[in-house]
PDB file of N, CA and C in Angstrom:
ATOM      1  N   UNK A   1      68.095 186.310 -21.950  1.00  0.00           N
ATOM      2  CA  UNK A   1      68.151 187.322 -22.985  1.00  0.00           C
ATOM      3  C   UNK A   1      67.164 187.017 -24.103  1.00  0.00           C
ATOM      4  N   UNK A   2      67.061 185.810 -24.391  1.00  0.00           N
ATOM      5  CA  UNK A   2      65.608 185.289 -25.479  1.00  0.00           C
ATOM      6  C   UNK A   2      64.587 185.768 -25.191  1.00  0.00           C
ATOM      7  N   UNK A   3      64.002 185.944 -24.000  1.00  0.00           N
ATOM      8  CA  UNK A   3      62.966 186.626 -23.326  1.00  0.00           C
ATOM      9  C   UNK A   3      62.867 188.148 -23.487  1.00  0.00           C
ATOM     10  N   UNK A   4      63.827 188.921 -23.283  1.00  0.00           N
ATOM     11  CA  UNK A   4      63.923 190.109 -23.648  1.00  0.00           C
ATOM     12  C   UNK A   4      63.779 190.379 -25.155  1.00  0.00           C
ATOM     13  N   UNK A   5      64.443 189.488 -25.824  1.00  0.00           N
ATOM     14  CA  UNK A   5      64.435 189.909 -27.088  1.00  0.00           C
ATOM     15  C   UNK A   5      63.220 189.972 -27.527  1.00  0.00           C
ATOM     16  N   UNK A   6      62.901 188.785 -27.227  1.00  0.00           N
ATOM     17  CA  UNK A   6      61.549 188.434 -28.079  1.00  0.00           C
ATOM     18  C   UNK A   6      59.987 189.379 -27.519  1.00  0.00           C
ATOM     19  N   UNK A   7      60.156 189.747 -26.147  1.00  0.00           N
ATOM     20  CA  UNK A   7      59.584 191.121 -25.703  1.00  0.00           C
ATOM     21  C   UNK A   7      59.630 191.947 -26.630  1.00  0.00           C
ATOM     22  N   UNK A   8      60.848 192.564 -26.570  1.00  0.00           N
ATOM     23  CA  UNK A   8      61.072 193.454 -27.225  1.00  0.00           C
ATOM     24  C   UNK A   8      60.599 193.822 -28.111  1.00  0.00           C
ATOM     25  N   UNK A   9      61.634 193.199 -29.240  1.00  0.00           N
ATOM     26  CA  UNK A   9      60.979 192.819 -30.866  1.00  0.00           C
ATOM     27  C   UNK A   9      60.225 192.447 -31.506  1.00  0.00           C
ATOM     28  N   UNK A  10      59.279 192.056 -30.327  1.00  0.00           N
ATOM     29  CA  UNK A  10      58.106 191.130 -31.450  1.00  0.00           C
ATOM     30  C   UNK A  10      56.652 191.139 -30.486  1.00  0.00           C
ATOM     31  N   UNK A  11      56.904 191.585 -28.889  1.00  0.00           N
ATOM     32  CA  UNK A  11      55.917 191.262 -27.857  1.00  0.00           C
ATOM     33  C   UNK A  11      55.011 192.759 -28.131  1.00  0.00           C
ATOM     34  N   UNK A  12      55.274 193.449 -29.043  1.00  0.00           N
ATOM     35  CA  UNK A  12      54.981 194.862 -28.556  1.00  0.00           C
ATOM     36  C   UNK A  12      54.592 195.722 -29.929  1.00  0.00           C
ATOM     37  N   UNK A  13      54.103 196.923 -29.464  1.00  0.00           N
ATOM     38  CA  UNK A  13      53.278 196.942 -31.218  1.00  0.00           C
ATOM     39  C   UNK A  13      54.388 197.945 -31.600  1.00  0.00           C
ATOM     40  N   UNK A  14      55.772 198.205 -30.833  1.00  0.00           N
ATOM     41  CA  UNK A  14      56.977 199.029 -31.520  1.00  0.00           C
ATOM     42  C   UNK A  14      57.484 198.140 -31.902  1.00  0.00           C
ATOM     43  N   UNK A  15      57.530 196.777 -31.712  1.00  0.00           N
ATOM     44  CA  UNK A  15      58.874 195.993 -32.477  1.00  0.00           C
ATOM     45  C   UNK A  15      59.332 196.136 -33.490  1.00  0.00           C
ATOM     46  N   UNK A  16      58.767 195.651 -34.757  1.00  0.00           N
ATOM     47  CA  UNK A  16      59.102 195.831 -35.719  1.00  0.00           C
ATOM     48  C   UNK A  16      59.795 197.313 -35.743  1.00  0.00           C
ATOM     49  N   UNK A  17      60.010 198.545 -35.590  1.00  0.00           N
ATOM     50  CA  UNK A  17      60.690 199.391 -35.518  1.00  0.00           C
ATOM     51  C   UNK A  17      61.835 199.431 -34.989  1.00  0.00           C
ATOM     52  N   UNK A  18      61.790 198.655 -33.742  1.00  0.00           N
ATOM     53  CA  UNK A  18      62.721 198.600 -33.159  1.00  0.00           C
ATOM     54  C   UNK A  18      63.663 197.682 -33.806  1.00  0.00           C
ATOM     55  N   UNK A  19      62.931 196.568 -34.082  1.00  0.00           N
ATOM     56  CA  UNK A  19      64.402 195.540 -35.003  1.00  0.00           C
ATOM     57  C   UNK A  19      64.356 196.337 -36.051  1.00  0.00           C
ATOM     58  N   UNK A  20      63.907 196.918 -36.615  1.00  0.00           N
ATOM     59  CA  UNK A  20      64.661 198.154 -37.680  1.00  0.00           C
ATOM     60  C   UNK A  20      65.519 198.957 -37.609  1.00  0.00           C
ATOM     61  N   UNK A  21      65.792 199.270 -36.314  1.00  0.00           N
ATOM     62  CA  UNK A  21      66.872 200.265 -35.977  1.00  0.00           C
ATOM     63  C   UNK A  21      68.007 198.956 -35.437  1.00  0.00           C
ATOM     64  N   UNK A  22      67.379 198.397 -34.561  1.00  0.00           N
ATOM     65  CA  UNK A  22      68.700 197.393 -34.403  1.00  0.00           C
ATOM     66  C   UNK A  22      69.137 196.824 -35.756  1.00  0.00           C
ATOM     67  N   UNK A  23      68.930 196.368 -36.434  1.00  0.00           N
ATOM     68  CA  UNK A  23      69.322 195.797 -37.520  1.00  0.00           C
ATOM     69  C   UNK A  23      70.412 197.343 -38.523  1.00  0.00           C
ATOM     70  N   UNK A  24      69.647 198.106 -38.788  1.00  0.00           N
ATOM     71  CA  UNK A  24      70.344 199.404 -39.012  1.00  0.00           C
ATOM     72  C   UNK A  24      71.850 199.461 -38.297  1.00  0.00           C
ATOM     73  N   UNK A  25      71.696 199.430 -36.322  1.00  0.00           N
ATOM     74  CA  UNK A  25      72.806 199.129 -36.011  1.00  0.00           C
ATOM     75  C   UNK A  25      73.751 198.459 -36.108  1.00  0.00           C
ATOM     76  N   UNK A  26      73.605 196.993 -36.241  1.00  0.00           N
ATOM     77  CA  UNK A  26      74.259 196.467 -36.567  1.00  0.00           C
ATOM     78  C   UNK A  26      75.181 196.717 -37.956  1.00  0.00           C
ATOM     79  N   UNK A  27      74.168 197.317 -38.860  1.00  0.00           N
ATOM     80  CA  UNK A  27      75.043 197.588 -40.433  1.00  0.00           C
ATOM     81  C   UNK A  27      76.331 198.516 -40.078  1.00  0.00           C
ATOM     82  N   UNK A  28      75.673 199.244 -39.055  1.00  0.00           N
ATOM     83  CA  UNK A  28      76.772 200.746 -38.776  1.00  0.00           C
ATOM     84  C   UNK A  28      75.972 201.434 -37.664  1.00  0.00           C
ATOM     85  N   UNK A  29      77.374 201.598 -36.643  1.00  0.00           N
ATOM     86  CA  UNK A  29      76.553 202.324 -35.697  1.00  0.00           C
ATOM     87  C   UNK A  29      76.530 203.836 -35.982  1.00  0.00           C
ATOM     88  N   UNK A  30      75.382 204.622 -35.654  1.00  0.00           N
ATOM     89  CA  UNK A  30      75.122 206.155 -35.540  1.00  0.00           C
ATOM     90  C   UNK A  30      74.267 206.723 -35.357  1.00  0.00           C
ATOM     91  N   UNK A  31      74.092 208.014 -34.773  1.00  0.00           N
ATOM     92  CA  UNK A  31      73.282 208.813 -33.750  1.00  0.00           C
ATOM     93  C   UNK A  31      71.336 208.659 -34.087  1.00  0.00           C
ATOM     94  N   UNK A  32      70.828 209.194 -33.152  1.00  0.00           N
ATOM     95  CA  UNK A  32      69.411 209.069 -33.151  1.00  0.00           C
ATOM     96  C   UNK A  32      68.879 210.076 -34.521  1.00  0.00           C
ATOM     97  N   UNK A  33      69.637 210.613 -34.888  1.00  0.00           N
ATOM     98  CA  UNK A  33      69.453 211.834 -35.974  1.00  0.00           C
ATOM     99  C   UNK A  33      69.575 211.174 -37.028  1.00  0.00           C
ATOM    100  N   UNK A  34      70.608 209.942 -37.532  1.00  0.00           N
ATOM    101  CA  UNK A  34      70.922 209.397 -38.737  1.00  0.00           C
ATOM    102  C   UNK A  34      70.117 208.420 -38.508  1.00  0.00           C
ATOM    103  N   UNK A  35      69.564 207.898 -37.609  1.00  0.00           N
ATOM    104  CA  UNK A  35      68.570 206.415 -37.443  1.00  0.00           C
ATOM    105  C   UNK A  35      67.078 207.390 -38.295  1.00  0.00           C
ATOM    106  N   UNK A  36      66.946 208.580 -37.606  1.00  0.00           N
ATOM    107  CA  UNK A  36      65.821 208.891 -37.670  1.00  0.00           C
ATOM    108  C   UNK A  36      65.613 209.006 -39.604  1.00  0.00           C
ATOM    109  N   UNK A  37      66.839 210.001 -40.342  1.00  0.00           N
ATOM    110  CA  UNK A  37      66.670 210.125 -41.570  1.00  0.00           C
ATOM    111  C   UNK A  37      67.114 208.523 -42.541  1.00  0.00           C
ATOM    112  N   UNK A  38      67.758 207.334 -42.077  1.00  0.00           N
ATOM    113  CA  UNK A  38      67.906 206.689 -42.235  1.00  0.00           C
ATOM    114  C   UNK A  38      66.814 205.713 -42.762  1.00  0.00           C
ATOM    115  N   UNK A  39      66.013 205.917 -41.564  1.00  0.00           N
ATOM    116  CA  UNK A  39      65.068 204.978 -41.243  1.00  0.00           C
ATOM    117  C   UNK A  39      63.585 205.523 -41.839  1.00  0.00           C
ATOM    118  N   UNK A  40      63.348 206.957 -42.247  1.00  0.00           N
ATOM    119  CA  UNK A  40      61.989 207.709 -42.373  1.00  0.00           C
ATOM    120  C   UNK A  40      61.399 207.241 -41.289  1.00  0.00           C
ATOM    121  N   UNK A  41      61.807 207.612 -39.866  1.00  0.00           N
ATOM    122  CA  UNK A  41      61.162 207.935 -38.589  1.00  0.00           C
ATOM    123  C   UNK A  41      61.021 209.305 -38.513  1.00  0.00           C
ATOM    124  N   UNK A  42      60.309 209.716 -37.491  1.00  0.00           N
ATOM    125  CA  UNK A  42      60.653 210.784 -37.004  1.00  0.00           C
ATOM    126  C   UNK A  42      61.554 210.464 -35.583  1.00  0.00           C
ATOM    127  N   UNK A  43      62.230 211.616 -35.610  1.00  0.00           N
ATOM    128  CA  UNK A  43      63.482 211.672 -34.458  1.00  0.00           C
ATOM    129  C   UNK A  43      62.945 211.422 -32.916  1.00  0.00           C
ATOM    130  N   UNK A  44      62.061 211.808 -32.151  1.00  0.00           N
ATOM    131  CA  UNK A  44      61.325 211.572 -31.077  1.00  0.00           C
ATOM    132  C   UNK A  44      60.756 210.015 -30.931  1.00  0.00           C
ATOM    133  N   UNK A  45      60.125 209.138 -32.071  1.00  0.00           N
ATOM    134  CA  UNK A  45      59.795 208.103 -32.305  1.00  0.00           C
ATOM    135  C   UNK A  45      61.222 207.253 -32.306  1.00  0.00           C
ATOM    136  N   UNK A  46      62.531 206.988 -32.820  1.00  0.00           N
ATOM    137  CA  UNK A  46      63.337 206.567 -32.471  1.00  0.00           C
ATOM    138  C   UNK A  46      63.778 206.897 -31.041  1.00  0.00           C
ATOM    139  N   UNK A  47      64.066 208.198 -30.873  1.00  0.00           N
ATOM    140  CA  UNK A  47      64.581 208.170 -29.541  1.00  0.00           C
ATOM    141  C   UNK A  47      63.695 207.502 -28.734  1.00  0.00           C
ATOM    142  N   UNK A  48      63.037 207.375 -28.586  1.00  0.00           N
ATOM    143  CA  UNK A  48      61.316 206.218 -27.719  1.00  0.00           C
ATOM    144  C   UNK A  48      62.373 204.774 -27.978  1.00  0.00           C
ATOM    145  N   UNK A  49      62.341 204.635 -29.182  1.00  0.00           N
ATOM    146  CA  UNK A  49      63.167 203.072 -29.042  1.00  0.00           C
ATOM    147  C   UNK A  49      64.143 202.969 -28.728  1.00  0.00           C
ATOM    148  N   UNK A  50      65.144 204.045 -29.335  1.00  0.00           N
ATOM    149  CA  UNK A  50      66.265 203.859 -28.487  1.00  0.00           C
ATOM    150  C   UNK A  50      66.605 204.068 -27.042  1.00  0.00           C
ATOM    151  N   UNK A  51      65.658 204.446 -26.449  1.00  0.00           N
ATOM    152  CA  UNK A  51      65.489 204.353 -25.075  1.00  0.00           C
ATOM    153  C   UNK A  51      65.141 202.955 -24.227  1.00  0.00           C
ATOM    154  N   UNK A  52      64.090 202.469 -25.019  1.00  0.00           N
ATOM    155  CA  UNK A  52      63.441 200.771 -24.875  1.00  0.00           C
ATOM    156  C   UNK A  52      64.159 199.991 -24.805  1.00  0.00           C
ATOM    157  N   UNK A  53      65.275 200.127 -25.975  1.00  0.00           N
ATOM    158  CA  UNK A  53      66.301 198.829 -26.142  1.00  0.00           C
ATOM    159  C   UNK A  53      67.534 199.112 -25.630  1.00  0.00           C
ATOM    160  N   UNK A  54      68.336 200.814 -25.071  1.00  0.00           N
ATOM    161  CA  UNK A  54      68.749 200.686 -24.028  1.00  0.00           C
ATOM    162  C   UNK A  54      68.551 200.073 -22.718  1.00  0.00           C
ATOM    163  N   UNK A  55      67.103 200.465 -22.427  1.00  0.00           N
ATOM    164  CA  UNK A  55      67.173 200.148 -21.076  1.00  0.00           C
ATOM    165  C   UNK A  55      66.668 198.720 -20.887  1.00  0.00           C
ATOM    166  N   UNK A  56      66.928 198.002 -22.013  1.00  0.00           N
ATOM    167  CA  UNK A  56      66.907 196.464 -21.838  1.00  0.00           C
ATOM    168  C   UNK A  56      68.290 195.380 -22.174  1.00  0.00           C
ATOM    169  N   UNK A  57      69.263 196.757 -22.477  1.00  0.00           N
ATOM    170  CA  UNK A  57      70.186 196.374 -22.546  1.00  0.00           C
ATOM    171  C   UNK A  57      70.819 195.341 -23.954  1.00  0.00           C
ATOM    172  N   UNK A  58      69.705 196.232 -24.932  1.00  0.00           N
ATOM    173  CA  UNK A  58      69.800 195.553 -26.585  1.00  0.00           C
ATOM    174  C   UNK A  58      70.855 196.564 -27.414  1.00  0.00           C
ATOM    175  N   UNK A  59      70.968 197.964 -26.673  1.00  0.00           N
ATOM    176  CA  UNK A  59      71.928 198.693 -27.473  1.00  0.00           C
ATOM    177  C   UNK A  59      72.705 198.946 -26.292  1.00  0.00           C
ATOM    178  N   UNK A  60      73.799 199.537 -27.036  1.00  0.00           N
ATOM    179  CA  UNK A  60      74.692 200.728 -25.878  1.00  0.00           C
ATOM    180  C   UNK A  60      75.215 202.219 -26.289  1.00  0.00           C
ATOM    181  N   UNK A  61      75.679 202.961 -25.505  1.00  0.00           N
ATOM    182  CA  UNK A  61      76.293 203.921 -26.257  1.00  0.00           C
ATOM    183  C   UNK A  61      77.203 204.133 -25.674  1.00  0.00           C
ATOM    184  N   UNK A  62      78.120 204.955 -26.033  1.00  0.00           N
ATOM    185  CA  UNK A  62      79.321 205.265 -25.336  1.00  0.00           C
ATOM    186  C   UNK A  62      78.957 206.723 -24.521  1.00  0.00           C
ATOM    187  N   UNK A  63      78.130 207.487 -24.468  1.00  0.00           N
ATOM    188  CA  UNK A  63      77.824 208.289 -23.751  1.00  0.00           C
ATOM    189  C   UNK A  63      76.098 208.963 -23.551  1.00  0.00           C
ATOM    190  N   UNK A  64      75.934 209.848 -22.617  1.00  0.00           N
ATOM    191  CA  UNK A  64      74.634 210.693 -23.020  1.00  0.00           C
ATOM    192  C   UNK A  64      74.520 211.689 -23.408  1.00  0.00           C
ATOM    193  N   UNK A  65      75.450 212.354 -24.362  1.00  0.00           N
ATOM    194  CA  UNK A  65      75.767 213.705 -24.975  1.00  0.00           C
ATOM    195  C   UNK A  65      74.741 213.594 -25.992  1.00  0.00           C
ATOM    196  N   UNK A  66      74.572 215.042 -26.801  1.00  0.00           N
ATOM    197  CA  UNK A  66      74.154 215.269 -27.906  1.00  0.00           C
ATOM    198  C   UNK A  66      75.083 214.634 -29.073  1.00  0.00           C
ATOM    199  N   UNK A  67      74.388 213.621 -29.811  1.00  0.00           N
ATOM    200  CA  UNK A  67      74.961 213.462 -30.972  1.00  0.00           C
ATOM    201  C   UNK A  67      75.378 211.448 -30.693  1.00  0.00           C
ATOM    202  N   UNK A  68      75.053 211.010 -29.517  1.00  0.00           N
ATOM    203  CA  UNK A  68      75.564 209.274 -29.081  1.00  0.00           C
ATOM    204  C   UNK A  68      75.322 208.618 -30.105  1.00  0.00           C
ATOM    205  N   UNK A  69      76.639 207.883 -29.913  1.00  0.00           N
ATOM    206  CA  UNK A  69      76.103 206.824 -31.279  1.00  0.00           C
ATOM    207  C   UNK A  69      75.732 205.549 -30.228  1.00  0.00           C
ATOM    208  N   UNK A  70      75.165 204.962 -31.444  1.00  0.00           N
ATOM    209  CA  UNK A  70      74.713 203.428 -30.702  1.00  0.00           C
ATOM    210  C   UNK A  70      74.960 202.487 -31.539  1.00  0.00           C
ATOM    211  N   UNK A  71      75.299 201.295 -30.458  1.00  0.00           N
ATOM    212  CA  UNK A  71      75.697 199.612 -31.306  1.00  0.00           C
ATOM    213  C   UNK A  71      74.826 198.923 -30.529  1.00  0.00           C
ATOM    214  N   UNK A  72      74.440 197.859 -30.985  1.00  0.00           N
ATOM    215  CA  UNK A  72      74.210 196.602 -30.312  1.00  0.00           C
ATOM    216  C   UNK A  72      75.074 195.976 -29.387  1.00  0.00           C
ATOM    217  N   UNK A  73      74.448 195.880 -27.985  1.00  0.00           N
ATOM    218  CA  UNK A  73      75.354 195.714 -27.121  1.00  0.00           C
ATOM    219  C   UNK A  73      75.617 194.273 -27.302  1.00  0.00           C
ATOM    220  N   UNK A  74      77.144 193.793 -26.586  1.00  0.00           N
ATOM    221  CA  UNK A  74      77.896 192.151 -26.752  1.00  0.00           C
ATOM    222  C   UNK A  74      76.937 191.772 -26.065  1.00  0.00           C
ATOM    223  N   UNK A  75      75.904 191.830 -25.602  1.00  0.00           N
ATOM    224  CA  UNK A  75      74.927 190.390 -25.117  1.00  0.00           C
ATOM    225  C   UNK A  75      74.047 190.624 -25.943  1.00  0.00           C
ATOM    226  N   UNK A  76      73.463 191.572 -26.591  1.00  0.00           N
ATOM    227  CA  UNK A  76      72.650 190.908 -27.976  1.00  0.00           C
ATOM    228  C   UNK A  76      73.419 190.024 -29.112  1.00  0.00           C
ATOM    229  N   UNK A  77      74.759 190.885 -29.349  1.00  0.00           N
ATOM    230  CA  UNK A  77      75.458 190.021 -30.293  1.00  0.00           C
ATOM    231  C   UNK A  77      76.157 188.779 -30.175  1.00  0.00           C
ATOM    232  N   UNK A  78      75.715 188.994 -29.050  1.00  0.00           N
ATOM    233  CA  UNK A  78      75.887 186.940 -28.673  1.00  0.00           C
ATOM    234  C   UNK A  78      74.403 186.251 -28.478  1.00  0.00           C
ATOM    235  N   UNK A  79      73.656 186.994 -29.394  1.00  0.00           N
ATOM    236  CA  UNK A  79      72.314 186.154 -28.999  1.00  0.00           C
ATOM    237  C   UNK A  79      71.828 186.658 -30.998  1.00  0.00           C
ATOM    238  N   UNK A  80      72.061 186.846 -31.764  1.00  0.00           N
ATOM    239  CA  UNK A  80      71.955 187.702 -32.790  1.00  0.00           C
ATOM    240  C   UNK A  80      71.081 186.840 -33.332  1.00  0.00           C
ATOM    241  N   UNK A  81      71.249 185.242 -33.150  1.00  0.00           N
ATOM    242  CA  UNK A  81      70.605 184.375 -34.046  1.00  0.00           C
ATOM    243  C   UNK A  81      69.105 184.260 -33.611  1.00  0.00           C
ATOM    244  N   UNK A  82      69.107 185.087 -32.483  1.00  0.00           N
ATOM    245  CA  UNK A  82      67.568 185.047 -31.714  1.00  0.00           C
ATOM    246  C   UNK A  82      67.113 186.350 -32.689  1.00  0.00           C
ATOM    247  N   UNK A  83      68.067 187.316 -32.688  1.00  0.00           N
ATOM    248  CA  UNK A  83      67.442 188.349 -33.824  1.00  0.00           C
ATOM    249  C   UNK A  83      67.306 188.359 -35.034  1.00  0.00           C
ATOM    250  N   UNK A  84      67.772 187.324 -35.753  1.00  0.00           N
ATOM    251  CA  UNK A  84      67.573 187.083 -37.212  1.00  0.00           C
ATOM    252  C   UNK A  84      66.254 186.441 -37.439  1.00  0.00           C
ATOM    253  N   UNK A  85      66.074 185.385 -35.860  1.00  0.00           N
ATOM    254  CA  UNK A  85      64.655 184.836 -35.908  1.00  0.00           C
ATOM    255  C   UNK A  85      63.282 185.678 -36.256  1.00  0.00           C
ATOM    256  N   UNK A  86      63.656 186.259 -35.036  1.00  0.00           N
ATOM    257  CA  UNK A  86      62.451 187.687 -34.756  1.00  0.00           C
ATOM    258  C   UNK A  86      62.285 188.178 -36.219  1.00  0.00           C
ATOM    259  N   UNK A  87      63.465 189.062 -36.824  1.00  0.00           N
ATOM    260  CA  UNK A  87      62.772 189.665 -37.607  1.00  0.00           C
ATOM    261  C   UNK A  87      62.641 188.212 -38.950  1.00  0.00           C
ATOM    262  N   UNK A  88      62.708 187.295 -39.197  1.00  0.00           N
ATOM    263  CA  UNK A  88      62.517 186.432 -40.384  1.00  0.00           C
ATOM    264  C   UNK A  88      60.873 186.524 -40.033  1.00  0.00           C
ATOM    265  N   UNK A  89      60.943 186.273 -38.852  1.00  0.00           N
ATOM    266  CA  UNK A  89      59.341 185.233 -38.131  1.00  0.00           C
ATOM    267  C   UNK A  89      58.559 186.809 -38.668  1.00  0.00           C
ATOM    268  N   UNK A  90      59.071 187.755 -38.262  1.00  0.00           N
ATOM    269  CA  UNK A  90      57.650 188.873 -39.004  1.00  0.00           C
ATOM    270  C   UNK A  90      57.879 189.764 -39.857  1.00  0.00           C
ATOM    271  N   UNK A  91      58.529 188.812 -40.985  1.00  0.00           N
ATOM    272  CA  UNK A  91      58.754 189.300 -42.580  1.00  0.00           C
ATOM    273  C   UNK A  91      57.636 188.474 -42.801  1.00  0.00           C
ATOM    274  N   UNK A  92      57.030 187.325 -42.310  1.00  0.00           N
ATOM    275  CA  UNK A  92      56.638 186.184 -43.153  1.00  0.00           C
ATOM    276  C   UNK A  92      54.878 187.062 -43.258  1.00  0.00           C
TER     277      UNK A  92
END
């Protein structure tokens, strides 16, 4: 899962966005619509990540309806301290 993460979050020129929304998640989970005004994304540009870090198995949702919320799935949050790394390492 270190491998993924660090793909993820940091291997790629979306990361930093992406640990923006994960981190977002973690505060509170909710839909691609509140990430998007949340975050000053646009809505298509999140959904791109939230697609990425689904299908790597960094978020989850409880469904594919209009309106899914998303959390950080229990195998990121058993790896979280790999995500505090990531984003410290590219604050600096």
């Amino acid at each position: 899962m270190d491998t993924v993460l660090w793909q993820t979050l940091a291997g790629t020129r979306g990361g930093p966005n992406r640990a923006r929304i994960l981190r977002a998640l973690d505060e509170r989970p909710r839909n691609a619509n509140r990430l998007a005004e949340d975050l000053d994304l646009a809505y298509n540009t999140v959904r791109h990540h939230l697609d990425v870090l689904e299908r790597n198995d960094i978020v989850t949702s409880g469904d594919q309806s209009y309106g899914t919320v998303y959390l950080p799935s229990d195998r990121t949050r058993n790896h979280w301290e790999i995500v505090e790394e990531i984003v410290s390492q590219a604050d600096d």
